[in-house]
Protein backbone atom coordinates (compact mmCIF):
# COMPACT_ATOMS: atom_id res chain seq x y z
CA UNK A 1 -47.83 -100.47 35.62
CA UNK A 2 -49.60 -101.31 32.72
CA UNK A 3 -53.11 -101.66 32.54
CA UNK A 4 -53.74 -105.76 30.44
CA UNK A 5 -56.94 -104.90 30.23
CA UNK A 6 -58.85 -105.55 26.81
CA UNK A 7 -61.79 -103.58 25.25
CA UNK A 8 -63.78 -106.27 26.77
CA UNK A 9 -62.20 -106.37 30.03
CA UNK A 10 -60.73 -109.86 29.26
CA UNK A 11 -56.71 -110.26 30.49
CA UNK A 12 -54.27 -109.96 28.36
CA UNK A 13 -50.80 -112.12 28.76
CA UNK A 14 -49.32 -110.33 26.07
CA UNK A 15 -48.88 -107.20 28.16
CA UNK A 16 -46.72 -108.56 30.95
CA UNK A 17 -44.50 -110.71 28.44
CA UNK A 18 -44.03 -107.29 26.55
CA UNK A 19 -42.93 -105.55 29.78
CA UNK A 20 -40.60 -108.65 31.06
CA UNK A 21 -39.05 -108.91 27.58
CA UNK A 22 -38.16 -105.02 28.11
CA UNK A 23 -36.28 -105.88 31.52
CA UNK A 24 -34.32 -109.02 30.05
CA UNK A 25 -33.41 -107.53 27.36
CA UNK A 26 -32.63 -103.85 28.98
CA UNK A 27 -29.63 -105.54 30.94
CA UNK A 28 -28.42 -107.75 28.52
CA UNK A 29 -25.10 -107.01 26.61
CA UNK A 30 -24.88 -106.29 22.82
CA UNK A 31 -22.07 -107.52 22.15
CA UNK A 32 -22.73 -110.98 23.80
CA UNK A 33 -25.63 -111.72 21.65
CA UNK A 34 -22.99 -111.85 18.73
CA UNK A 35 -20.10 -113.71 20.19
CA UNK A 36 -18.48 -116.10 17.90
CA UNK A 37 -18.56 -119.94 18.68
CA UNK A 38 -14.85 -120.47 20.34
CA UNK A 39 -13.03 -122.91 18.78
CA UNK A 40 -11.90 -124.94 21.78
CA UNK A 41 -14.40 -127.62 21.43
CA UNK A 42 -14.06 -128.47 17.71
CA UNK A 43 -10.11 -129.16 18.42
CA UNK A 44 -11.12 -130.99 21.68
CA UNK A 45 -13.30 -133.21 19.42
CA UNK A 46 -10.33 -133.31 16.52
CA UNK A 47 -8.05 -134.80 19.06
CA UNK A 48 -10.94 -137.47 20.88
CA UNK A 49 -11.30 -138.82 17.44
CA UNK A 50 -7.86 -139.06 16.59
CA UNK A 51 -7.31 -140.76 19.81
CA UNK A 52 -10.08 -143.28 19.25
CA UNK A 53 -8.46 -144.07 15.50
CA UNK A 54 -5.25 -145.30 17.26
CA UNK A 55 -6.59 -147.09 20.17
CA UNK A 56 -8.55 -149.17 17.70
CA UNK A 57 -5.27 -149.39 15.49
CA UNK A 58 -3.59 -150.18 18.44
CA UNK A 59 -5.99 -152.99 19.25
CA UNK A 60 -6.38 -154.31 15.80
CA UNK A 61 -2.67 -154.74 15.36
CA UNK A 62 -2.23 -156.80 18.84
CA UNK A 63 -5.24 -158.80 18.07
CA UNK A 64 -4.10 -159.73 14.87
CA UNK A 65 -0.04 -159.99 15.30
């Protein structure tokens, strides 16, 4: 274990944060830290707009026929 103590003997948080940043990022994946952003929700948010555009078309052209 490592020893957090100063010259002084005051504690040191930096010590622990060092060694539990080691163990996070020990287990983690390299190539998941560089995934690309998947495209599923920008043509999810394409078609939800589209929608919207025709309901209100749709609406428009009842209220006003």
């Amino acid at each position: 274990m490592a020893n957090n103590q100063g010259p002084q003997g005051n504690y040191d948080p930096a010590g622990s944060t060092q060694m539990f940043r080691a163990f996070v990022d020990e287990g983690a994946p390299q190539a998941s830290r560089q995934a690309p952003a998947p495209a599923g929700p920008r043509v999810g948010l394409i078609v939800g707009v589209a929608a919207a555009v025709l309901i209100v078309v749709a609406v428009a052209w009842l209220a006003l026929a």
